[in-house]
Protein backbone atom coordinates (compact mmCIF):
# COMPACT_ATOMS: atom_id res chain seq x y z
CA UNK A 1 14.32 -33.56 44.19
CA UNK A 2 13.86 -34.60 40.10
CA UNK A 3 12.52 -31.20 39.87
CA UNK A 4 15.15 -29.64 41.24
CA UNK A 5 17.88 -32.03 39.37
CA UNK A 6 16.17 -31.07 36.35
CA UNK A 7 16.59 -27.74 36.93
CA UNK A 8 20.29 -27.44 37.34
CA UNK A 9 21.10 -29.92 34.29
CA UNK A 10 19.16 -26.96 32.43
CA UNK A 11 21.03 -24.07 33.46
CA UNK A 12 24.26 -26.15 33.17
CA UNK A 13 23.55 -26.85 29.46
CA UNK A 14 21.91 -23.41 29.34
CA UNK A 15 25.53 -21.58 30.27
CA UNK A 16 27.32 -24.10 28.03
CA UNK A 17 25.26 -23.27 24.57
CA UNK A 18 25.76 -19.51 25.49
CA UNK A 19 29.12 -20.03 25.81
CA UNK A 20 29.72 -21.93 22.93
CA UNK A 21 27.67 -19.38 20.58
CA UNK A 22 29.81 -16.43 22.11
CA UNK A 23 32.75 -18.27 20.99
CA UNK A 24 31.39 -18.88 17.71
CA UNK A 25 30.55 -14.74 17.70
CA UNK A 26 34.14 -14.18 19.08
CA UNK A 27 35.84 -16.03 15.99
CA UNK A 28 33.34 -14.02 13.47
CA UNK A 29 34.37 -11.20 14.55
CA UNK A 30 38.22 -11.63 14.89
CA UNK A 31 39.00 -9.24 11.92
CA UNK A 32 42.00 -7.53 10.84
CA UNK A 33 41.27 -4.38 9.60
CA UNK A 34 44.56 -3.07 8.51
CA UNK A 35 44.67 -6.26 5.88
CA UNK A 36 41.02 -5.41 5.19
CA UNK A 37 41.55 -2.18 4.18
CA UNK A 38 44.61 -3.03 2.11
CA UNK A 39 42.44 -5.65 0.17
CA UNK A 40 39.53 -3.34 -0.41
CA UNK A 41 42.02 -0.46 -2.35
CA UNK A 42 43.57 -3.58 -4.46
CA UNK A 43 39.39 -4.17 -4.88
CA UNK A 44 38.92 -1.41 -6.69
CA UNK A 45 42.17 -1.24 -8.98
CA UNK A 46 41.00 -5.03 -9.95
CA UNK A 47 37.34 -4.51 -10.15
CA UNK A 48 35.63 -1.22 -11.43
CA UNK A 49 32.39 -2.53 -10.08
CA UNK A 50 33.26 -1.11 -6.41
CA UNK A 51 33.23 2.11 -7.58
CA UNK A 52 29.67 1.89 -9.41
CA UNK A 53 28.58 0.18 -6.01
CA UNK A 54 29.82 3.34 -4.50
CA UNK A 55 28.29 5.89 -6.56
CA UNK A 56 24.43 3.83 -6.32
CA UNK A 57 24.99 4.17 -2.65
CA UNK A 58 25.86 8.00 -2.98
CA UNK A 59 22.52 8.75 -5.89
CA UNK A 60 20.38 7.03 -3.31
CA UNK A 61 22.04 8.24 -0.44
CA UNK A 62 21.67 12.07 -1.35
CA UNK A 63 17.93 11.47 -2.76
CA UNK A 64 16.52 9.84 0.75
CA UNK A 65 17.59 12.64 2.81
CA UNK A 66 16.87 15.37 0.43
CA UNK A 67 13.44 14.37 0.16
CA UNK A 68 12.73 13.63 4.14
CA UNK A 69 14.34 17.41 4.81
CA UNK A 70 11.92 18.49 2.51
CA UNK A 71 9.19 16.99 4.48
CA UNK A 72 10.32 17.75 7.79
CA UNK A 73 10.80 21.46 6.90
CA UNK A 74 7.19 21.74 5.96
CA UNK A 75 5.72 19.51 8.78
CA UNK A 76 7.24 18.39 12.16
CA UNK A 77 4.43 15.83 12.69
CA UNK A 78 4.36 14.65 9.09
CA UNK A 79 4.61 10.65 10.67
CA UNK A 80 1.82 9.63 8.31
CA UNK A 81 2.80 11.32 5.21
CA UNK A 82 6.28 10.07 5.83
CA UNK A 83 5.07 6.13 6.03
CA UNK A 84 3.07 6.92 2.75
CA UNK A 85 6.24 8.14 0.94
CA UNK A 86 8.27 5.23 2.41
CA UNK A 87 5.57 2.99 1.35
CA UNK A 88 5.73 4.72 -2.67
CA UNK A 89 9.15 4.05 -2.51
CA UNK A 90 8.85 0.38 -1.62
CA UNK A 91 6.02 -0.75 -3.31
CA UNK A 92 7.37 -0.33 -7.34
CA UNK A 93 9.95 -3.34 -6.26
CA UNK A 94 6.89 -5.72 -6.09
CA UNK A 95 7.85 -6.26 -10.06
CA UNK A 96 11.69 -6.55 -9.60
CA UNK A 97 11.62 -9.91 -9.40
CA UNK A 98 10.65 -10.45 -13.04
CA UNK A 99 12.93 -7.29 -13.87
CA UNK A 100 15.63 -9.30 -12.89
CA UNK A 101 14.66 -12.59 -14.50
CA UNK A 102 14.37 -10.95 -17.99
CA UNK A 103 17.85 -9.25 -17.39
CA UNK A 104 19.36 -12.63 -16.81
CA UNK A 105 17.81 -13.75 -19.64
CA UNK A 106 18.69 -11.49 -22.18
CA UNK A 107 21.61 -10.02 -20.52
CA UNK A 108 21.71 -6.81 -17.36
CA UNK A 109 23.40 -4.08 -19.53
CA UNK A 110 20.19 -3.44 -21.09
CA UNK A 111 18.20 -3.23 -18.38
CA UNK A 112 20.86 -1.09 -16.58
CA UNK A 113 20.87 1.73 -19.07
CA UNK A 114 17.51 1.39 -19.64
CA UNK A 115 15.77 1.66 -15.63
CA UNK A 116 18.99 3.70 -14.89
CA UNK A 117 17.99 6.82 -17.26
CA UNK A 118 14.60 6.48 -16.70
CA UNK A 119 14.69 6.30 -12.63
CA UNK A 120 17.06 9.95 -13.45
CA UNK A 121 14.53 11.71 -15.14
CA UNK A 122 11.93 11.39 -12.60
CA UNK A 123 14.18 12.02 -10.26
CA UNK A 124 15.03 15.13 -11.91
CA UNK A 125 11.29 15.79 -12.42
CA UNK A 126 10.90 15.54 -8.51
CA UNK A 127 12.62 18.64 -8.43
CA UNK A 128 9.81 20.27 -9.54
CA UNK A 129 6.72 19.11 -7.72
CA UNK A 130 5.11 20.15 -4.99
CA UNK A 131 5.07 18.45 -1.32
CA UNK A 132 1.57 17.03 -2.07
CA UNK A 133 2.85 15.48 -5.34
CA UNK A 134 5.57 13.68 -3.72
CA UNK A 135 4.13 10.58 -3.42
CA UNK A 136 3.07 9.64 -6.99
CA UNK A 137 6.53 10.87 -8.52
CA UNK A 138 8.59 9.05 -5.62
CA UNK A 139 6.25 6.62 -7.36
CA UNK A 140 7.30 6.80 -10.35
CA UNK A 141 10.71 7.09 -10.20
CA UNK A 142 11.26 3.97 -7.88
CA UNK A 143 9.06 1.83 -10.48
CA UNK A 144 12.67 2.13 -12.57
CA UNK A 145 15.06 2.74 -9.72
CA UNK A 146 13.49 -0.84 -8.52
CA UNK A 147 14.59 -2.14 -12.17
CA UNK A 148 18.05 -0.67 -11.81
CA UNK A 149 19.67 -1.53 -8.51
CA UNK A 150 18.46 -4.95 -7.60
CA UNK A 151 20.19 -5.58 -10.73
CA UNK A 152 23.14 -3.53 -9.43
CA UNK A 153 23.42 -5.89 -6.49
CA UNK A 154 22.69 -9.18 -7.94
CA UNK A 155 25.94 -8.21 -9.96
CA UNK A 156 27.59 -8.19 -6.77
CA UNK A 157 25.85 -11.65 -5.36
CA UNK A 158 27.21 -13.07 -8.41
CA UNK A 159 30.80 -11.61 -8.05
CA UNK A 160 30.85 -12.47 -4.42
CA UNK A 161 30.83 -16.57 -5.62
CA UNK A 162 28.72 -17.71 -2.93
CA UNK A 163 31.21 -15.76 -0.20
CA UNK A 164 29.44 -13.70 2.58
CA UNK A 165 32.60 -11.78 3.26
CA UNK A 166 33.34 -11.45 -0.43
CA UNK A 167 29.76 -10.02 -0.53
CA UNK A 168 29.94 -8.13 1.93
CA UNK A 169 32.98 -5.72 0.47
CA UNK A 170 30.62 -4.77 -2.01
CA UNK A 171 28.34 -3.70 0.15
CA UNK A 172 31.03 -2.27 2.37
CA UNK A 173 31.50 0.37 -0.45
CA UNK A 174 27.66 0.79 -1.38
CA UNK A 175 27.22 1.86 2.23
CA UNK A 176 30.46 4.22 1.96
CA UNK A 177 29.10 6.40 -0.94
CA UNK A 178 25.41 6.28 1.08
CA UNK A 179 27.08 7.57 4.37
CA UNK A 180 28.54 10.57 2.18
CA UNK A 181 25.05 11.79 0.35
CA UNK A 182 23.75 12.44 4.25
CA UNK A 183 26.25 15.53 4.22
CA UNK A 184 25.15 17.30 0.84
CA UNK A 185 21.75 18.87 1.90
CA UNK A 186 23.33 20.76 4.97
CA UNK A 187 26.18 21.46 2.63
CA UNK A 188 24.46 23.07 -0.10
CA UNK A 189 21.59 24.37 1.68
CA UNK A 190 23.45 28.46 1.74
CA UNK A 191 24.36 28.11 -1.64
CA UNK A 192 21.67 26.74 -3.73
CA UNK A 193 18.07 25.59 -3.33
CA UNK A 194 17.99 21.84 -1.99
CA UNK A 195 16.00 20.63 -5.16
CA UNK A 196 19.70 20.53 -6.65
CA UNK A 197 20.68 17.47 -5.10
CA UNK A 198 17.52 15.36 -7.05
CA UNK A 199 19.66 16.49 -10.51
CA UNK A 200 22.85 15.68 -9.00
CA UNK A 201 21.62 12.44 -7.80
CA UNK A 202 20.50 12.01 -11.19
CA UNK A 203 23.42 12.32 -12.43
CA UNK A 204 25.06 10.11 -10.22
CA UNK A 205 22.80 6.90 -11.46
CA UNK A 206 23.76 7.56 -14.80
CA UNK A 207 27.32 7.54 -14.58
CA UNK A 208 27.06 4.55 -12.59
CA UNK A 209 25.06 2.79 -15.33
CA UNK A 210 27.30 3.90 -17.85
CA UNK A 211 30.28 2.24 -15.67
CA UNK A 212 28.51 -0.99 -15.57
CA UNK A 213 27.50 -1.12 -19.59
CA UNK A 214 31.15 -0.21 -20.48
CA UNK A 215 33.01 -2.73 -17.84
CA UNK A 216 30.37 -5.50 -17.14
CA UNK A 217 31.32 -8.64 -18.99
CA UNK A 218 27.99 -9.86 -18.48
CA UNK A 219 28.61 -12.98 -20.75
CA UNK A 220 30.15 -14.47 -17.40
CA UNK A 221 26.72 -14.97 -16.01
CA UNK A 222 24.05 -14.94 -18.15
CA UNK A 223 21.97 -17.88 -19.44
CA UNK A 224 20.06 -17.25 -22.57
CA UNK A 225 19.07 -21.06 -22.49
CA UNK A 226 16.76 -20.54 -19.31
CA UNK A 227 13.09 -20.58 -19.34
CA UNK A 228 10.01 -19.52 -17.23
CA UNK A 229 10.11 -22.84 -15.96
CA UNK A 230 13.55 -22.63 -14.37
CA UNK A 231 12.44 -19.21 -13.47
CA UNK A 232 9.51 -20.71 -11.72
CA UNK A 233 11.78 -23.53 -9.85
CA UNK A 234 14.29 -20.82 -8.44
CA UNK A 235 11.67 -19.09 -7.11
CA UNK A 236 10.15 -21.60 -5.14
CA UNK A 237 13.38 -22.69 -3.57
CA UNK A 238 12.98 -19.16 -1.98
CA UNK A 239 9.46 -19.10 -0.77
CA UNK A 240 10.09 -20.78 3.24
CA UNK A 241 12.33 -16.90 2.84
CA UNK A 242 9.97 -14.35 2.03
CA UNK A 243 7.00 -14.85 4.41
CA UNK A 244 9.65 -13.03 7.56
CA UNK A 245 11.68 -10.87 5.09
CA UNK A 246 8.06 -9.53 3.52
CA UNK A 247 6.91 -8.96 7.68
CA UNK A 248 10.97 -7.81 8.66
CA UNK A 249 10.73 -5.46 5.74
CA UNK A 250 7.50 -3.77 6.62
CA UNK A 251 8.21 -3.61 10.12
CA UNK A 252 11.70 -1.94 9.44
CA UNK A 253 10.41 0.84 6.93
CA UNK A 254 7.87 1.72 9.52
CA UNK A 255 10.11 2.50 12.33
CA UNK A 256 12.26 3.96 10.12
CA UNK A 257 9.74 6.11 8.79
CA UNK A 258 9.10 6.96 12.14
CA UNK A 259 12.64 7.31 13.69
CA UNK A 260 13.74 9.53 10.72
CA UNK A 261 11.37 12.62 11.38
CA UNK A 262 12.39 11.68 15.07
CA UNK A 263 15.60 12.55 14.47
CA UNK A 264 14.95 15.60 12.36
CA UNK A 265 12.75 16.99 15.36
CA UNK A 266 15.80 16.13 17.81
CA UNK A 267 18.54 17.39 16.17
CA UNK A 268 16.81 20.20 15.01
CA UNK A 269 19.02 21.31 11.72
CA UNK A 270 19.51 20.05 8.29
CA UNK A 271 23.51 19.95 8.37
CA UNK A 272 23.18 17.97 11.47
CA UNK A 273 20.23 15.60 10.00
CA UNK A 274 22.06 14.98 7.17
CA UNK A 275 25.48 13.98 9.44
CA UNK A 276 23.54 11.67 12.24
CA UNK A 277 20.87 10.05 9.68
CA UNK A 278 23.14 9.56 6.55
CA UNK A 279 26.86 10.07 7.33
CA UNK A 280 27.66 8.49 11.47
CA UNK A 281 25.14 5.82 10.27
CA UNK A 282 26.43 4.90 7.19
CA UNK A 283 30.26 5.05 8.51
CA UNK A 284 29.12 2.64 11.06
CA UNK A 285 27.18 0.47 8.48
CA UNK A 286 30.34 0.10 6.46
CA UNK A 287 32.17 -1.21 9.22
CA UNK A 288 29.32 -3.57 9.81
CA UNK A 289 28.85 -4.61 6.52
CA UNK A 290 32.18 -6.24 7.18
CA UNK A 291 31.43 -7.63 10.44
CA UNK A 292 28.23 -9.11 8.98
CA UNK A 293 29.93 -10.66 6.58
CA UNK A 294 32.38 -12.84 8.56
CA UNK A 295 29.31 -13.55 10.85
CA UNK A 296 27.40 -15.57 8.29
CA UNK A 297 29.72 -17.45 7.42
CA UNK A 298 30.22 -18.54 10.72
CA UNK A 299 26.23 -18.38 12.31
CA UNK A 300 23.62 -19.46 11.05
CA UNK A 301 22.62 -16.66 8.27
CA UNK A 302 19.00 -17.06 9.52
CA UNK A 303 20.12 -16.24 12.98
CA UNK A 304 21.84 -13.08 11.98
CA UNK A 305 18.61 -12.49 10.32
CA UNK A 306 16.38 -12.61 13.37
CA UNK A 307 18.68 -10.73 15.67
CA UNK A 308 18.58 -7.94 13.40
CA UNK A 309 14.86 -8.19 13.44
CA UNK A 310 14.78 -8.88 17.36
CA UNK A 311 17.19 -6.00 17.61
CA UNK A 312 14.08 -3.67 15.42
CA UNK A 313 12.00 -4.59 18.01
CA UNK A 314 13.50 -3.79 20.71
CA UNK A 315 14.19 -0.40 18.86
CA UNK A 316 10.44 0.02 18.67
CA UNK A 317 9.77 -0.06 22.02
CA UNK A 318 12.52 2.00 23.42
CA UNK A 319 11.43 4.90 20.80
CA UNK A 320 8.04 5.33 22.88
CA UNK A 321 9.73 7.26 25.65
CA UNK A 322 12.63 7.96 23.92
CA UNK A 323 14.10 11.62 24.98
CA UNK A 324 16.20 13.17 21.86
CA UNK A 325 19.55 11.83 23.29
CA UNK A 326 18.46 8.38 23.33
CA UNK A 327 16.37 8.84 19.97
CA UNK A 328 19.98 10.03 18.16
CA UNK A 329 21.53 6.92 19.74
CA UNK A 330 19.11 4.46 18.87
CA UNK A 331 19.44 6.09 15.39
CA UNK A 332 23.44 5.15 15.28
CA UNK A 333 22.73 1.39 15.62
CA UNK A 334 23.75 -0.25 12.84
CA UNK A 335 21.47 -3.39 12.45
CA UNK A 336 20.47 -2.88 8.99
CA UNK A 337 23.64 -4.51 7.22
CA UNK A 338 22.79 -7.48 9.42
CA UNK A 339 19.85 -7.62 7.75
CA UNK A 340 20.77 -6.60 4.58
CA UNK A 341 23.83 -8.47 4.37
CA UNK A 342 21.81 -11.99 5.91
CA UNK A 343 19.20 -11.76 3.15
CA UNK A 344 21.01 -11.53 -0.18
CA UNK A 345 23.58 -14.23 1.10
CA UNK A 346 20.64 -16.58 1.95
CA UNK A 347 18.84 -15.73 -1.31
CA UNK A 348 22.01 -16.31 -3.15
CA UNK A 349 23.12 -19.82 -1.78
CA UNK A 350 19.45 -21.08 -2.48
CA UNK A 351 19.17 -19.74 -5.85
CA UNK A 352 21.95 -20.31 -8.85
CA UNK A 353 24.03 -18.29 -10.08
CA UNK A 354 22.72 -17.46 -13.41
CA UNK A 355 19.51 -16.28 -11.52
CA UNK A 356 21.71 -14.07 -8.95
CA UNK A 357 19.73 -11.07 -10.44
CA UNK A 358 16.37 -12.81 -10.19
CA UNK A 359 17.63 -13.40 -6.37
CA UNK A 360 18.40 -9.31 -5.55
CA UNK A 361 14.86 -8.90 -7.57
CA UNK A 362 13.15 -11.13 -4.68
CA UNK A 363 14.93 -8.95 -2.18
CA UNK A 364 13.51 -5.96 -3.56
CA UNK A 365 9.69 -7.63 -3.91
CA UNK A 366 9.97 -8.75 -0.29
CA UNK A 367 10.23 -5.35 0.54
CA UNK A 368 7.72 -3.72 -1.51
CA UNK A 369 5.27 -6.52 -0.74
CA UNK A 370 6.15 -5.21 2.91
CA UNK A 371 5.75 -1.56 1.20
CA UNK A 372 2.37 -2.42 0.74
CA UNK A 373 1.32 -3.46 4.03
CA UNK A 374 2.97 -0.36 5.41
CA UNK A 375 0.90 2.02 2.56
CA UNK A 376 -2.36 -0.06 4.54
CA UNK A 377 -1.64 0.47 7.51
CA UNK A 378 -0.62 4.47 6.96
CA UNK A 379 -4.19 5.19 5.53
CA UNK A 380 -5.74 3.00 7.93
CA UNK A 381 -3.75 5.03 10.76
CA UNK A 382 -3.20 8.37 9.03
CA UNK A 383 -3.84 10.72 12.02
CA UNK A 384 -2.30 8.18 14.84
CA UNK A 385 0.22 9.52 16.89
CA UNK A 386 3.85 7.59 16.65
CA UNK A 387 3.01 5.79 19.81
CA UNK A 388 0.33 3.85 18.14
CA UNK A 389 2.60 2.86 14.85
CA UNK A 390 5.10 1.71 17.15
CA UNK A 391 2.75 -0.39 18.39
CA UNK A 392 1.59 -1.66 15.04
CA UNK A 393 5.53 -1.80 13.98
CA UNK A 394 6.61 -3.78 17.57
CA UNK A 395 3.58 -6.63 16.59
CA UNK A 396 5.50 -6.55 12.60
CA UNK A 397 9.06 -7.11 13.76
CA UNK A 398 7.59 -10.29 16.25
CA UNK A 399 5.87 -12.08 13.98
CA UNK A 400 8.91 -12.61 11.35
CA UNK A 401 11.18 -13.13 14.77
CA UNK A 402 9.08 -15.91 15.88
CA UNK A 403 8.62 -17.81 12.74
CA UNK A 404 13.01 -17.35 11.83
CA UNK A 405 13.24 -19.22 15.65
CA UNK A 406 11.22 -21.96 13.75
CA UNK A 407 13.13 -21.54 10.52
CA UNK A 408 16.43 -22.33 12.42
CA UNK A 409 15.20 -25.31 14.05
CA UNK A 410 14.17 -26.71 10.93
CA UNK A 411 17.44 -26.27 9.10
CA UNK A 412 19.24 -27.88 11.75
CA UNK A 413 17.42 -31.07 11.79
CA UNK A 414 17.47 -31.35 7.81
């Protein structure tokens, strides 16, 4: 009879807390987009910075599917290699975080110009290796890309003012110019050999750091008074963070290592690559970007977090019997901003403004700590089928789920 009692007080408060939490979802997502779209074009007429956020997303955007069509041309089953390049593009961040305290100590022009025409000449160098020297040039040109755009973003943390929405129009436009460099490889392919698009993404990061140098008034937000020690204290503000988003991270670049020469196999030509893994995707991000935004302000940002890395996991086990339909649809999903989006506004709240670049730097070391779990892994594994990564991936994406369940109960009782 208690039993029993018990039982239906449970489900009753059960149905309540859902319903209360799809209320709170309901209001997050109650967004006008006409007015949004209206505010973003008086964005950029106010604010030059949209535009560089743009263009980053379009250089990076046009390099990471260049580079996988390059590998999926020469190798359908390339799953391996493919985690080992993701991995040398991750694991150069590992330093960003002190790339981004020096630049807000002695000011993020510098920097910018600096990482931004290094990162372009290797990335016009990559033009001219062969496949098997992929990996230690992708090297090398993310150990300065890594410099450049967390600095790029913390920028945008720091314009945002502590809003997730605000923050999240950035993003919106970083996600725009990425959804248009999926399109350029199919484009160009009957016209010119697809090492082009390295130079013109080249190109692309320098104009955006010379955009920055000339309109940043970086005087707003730097600190020249700060030392290591304050460096130190920020940091550790962060740690309770990184342990999931170092996990999340690795477990992401996995399966996306993993769904990406997926989707080349499934779609089965470059133009159409380009338009499912860059363009659809990163049409759909922008919109979520948006979404994302509004939702963090009104959830729990560390329960946007772990849905988006529930929602990986879940991914990860659907992709072991996934047919090539359900592989392109799986592919649409856009999670990522979540997770994106969820990050740099929790890094940002816990860590001052005058550090906002050292805070984007973290980001960035999270995931190339992650990089080097997944560069482990990919030699430990290097002639496993998919299936077994997925495995490996699914048990990455739980662990970083589990402890965010714990992370949430902990910052509602403080």
């Amino acid at each position: 009879m208690l039993l029993n009692l018990f039982r239906v007080k449970f489900l009753k408060i059960l149905e309540l807390s859902r319903k209360a939490y799809i209320l709170k979802l309901k209001n997050a997502l109650n967004i006008r987009w006409v007015e949004i779209f209206k505010d973003l074009s008086k964005k950029i007429r106010m604010d030059p910075f949209y535009v560089v956020m743009f263009i980053e997303g379009l250089a990076f955007g046009t390099y990471i599917v260049t580079i996988r069509t390059n590998i999926g041309m020469e190798n359908y089953n390339a799953y391996s290699f493919l985690t080992l390049i993701a991995a040398m593009e991750t694991i150069p961040g590992i330093f960003s975080v002190f790339a981004g305290g020096i630049s807000d100590k002695i000011g993020r022009k510098k920097i910018i110009f600096f990482s931004g025409l290094m990162s372009s000449i290797f990335l016009i160098l990559l033009s001219k290796v062969q496949l098997s020297q992929l990996p230690i040039f992708v090297f090398l040109f993310m150990s300065f890309y890594t410099m450049f755009y967390p600095i790029i973003f913390g920028i945008s943390i720091s314009k945002s003012k502590g809003s997730g929405y605000s923050l999240s129009k950035f993003l919106f436009f970083n996600s725009f110019g990425w959804s248009l460099g999926g399109i350029l490889p199919g484009l160009i392919l009957n016209l010119w050999n697809l090492n082009i698009l390295y130079i013109i993404a080249a190109i692309l990061i320098i104009i955006a750091s010379v955009i920055t140098v000339i309109s940043y008034n970086e005087k707003e937000y730097q600190d020249p008074t700060v030392t290591l020690t304050d460096f130190k204290n920020e940091i550790k503000k962060a740690i309770p963070f990184l342990f999931p988003l170092i996990l999340g991270s690795a477990g992401f670049y996995m399966l996306n290592s993993i769904m990406s020469l997926r989707l080349f196999i499934s779609v089965n030509n470059i133009l159409l690559y380009g338009i499912f893994y860059n363009t659809i995707t990163g049409l759909l991000s922008s919109i979520a970007r948006l979404i994302a935004g509004k939702a963090i302000e009104k959830i729990h940002p560390y329960k946007v977090t772990f849905s988006s890395f529930f929602s990986y996991l879940i991914l990860a086990l659907l992709m072991e019997k996934a047919n090539s339909t359900l592989t392109i649809l799986l592919w649409l999903l856009p999670i990522y901003p979540f997770f994106e989006t969820s990050s740099y506004y929790v890094l940002g709240r816990m860590i001052k403004t005058t550090f906002h670049s050292t805070a984007s730097g973290l980001f960035t070391t999270a995931v190339s700590l992650g990089g080097i779990i997944n560069l482990s892994l990919s030699l430990v594994f290097y002639h496993s089928s998919y299936q077994t990564l997925l495995i490996i991936d699914s048990i990455l994406l739980l662990i970083p789920s589990i402890y965010l369940i714990f992370l949430v109960k902990s910052s509602n009782r403080n």
